[in-house]
N, C-alpha and C. Protein backbone atom coordinates (compact mmCIF):
# COMPACT_ATOMS: atom_id res chain seq x y z
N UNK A 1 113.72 94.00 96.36
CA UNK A 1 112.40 93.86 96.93
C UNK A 1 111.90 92.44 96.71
N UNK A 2 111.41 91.78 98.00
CA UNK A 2 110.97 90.51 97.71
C UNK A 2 109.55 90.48 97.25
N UNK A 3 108.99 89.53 95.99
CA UNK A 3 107.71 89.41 95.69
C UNK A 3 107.01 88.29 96.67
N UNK A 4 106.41 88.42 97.63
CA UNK A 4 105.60 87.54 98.87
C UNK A 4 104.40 87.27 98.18
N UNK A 5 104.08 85.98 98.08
CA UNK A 5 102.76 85.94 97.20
C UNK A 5 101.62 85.44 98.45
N UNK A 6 100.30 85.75 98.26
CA UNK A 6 99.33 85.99 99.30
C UNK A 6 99.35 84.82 99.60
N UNK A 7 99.53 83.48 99.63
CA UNK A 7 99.90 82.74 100.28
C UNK A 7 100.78 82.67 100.89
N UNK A 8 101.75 82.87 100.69
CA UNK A 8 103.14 82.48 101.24
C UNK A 8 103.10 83.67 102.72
N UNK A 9 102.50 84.58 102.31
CA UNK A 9 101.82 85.43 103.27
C UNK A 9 101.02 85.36 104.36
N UNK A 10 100.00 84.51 104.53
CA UNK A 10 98.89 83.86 104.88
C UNK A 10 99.71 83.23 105.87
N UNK A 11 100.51 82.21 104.87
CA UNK A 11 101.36 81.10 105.88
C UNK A 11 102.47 81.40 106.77
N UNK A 12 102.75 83.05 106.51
CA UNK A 12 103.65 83.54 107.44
C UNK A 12 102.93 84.27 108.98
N UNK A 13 101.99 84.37 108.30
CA UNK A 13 101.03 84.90 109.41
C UNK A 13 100.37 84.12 110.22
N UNK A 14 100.01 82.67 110.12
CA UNK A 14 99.47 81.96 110.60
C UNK A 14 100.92 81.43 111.61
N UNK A 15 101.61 80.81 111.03
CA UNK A 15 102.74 80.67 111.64
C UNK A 15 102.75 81.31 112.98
N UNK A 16 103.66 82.61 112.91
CA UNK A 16 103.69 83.38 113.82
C UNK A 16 101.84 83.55 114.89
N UNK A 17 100.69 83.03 114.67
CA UNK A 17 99.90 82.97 115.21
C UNK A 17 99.84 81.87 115.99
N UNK A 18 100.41 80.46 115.50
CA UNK A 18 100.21 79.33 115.70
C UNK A 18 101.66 79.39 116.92
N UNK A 19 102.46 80.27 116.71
CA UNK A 19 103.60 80.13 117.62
C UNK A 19 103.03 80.68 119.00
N UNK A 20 102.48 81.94 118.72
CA UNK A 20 102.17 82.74 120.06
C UNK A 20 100.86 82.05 120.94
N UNK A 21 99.83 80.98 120.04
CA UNK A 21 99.28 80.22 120.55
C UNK A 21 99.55 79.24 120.94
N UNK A 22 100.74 78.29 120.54
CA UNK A 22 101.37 77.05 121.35
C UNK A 22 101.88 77.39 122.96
N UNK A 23 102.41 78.56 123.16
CA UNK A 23 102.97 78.98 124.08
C UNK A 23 102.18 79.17 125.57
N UNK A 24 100.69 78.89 125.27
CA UNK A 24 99.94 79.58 126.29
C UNK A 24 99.19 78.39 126.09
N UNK A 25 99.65 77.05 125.96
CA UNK A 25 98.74 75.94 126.10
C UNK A 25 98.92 74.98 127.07
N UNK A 26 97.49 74.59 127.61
CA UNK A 26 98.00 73.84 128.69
C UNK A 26 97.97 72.36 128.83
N UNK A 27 98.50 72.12 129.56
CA UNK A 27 98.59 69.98 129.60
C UNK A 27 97.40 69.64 129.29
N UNK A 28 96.11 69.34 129.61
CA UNK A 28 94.83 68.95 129.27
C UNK A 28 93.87 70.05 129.47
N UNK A 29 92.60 69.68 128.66
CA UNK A 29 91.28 70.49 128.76
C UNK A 29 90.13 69.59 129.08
N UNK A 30 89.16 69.85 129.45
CA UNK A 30 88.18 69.71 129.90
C UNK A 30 87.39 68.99 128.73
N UNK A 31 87.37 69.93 127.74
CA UNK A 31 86.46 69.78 126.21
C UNK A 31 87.34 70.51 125.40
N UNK A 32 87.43 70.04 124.05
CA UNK A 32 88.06 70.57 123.09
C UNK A 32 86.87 70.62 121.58
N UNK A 33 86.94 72.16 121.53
CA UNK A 33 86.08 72.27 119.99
C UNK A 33 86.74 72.95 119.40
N UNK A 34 86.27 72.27 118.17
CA UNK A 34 86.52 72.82 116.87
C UNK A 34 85.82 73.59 115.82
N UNK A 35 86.20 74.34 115.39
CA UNK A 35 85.30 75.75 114.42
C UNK A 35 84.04 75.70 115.26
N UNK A 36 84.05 76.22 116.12
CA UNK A 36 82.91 76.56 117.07
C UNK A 36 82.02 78.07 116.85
N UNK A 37 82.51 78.46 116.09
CA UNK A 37 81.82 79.88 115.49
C UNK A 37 80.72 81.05 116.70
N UNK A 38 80.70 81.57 116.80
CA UNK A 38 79.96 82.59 117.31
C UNK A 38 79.37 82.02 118.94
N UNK A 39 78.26 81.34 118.14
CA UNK A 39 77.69 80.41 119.79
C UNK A 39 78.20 79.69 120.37
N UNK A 40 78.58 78.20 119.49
CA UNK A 40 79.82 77.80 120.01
C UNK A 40 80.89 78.02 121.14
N UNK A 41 81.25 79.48 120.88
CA UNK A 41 81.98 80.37 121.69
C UNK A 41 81.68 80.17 122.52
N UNK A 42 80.67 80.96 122.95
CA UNK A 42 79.92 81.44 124.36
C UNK A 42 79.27 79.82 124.98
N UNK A 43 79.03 78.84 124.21
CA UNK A 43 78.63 77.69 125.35
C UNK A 43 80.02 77.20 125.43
N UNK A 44 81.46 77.11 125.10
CA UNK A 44 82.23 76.24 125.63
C UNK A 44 82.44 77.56 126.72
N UNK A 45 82.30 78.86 126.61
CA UNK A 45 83.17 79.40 128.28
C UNK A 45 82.24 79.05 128.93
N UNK A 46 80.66 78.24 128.59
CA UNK A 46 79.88 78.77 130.02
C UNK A 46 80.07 76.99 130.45
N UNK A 47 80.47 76.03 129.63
CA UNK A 47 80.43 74.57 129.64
C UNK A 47 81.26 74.06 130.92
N UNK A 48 83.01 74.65 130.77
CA UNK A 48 83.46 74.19 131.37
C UNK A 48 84.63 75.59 131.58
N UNK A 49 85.69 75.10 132.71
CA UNK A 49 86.68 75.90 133.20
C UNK A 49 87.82 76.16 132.50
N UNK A 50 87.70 74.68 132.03
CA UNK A 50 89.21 74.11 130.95
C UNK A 50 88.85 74.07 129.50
N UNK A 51 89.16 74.83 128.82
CA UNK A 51 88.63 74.18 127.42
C UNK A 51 89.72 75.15 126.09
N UNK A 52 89.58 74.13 125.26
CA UNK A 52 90.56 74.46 124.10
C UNK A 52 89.12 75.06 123.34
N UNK A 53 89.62 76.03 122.62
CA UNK A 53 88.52 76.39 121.17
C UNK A 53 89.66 76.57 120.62
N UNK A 54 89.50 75.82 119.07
CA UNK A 54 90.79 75.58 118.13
C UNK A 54 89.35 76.04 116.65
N UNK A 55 89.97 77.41 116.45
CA UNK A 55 89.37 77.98 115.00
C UNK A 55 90.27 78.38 114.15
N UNK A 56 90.38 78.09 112.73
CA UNK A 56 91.00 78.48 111.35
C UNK A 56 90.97 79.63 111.15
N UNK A 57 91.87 80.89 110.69
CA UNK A 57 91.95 82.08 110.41
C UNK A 57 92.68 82.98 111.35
N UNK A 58 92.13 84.37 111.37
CA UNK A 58 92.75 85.21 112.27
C UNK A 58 92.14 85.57 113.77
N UNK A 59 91.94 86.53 114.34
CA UNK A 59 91.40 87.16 115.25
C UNK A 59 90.33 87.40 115.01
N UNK A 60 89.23 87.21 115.82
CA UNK A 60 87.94 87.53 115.47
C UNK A 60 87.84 88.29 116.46
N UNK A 61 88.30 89.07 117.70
CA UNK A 61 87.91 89.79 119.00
C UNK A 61 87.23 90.86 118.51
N UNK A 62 86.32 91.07 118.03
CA UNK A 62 85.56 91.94 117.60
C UNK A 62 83.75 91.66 118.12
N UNK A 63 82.98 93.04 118.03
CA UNK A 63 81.59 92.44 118.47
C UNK A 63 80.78 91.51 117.70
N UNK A 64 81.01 91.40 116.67
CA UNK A 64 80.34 90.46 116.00
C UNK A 64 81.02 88.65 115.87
N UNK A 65 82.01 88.86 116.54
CA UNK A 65 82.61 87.67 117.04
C UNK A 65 82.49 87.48 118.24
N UNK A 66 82.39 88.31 119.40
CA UNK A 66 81.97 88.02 120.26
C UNK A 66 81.03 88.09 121.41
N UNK A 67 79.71 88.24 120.46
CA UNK A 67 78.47 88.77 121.03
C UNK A 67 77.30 87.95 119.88
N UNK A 68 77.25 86.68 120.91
CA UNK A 68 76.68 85.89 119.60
C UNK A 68 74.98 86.54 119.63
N UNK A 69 74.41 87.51 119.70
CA UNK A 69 73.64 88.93 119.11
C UNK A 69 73.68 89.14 117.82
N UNK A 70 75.57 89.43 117.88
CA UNK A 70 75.42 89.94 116.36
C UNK A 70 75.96 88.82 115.35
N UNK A 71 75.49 87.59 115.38
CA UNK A 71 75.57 86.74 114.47
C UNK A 71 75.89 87.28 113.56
N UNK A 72 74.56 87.41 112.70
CA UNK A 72 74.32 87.74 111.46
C UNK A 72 74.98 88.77 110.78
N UNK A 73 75.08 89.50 111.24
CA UNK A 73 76.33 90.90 110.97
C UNK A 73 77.73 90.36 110.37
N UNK A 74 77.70 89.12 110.63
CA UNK A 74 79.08 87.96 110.23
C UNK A 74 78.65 87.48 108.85
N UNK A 75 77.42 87.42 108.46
CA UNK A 75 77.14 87.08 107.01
C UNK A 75 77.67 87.61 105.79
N UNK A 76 78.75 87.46 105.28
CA UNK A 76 78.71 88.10 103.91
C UNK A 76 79.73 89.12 103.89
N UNK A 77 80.37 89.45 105.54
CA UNK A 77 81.60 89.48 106.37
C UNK A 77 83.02 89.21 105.84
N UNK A 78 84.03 89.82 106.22
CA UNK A 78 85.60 89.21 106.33
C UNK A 78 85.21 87.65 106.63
N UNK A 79 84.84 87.72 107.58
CA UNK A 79 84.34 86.31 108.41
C UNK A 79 84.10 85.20 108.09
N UNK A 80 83.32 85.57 107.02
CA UNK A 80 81.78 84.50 106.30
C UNK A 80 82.57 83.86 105.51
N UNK A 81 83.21 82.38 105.51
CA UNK A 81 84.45 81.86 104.58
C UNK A 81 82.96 81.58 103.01
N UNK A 82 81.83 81.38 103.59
CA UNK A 82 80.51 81.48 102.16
C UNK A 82 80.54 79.81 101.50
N UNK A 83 80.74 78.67 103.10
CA UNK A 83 80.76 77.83 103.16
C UNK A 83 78.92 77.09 103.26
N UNK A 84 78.65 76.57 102.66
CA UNK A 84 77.52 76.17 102.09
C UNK A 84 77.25 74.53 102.48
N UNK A 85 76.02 74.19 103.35
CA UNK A 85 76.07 72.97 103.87
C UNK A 85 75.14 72.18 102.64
N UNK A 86 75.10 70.90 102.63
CA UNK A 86 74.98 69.83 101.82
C UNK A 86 73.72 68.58 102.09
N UNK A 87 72.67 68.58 102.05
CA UNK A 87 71.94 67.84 102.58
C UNK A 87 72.77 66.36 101.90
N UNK A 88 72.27 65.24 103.02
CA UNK A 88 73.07 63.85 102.88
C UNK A 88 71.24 62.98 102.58
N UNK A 89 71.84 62.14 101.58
CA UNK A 89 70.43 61.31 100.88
C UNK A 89 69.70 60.22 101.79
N UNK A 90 70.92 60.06 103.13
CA UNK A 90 70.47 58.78 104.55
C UNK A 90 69.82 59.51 105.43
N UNK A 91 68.99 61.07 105.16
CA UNK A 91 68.45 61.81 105.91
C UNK A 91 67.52 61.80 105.65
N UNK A 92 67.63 61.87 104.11
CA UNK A 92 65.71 62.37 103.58
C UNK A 92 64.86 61.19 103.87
N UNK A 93 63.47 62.28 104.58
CA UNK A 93 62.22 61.37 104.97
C UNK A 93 62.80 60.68 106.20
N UNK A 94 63.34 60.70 107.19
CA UNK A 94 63.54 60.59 108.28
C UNK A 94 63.36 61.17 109.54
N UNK A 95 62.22 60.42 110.17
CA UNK A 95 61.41 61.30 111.14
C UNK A 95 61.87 60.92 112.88
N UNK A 96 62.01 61.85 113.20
CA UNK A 96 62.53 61.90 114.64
C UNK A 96 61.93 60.96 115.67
């Protein structure tokens, strides 16, 4: 019996994801985003015809992945990697 450690796991799975996604790619896009999350989503199909969305992880085809409605339902989620943004110090007191 082989011991597969959850990485080595991860990286077998991604693999085989990253294969079945190379295969169905095309010469150029229109717009290309990255970790585009929920809304994201839904403005690159309504943006353009051609477009790459390139996101980290697995399958999200689910309603709360793709019904940016249920955002929030993604909080705290499989989903939710519980990535935490950072205010920058060339911001503060800077008025529009």
């Amino acid at each position: 019996m082989t011991n597969i450690t959850p990485a080595a796991d991860f990286a077998e799975r991604v693999g085989t994801t990253q294969r079945g996604v190379k295969s169905s790619l095309k010469a150029g896009y229109d717009f290309v985003f990255c970790g585009s999350g929920t809304s994201g989503r839904a403005l690159a199909w309504r943006l353009a015809e051609s477009v790459l969305l390139v996101e980290a992880g697995g399958d999200d085809d689910v309603p709360a992945g793709t019904d940016p409605r249920q955002f929030f339902s993604n909080l705290g989620a499989e989903r939710d990697w519980q990535l935490h943004a950072q205010g920058s110090s060339a911001f503060v007191e800077r008025s529009a």
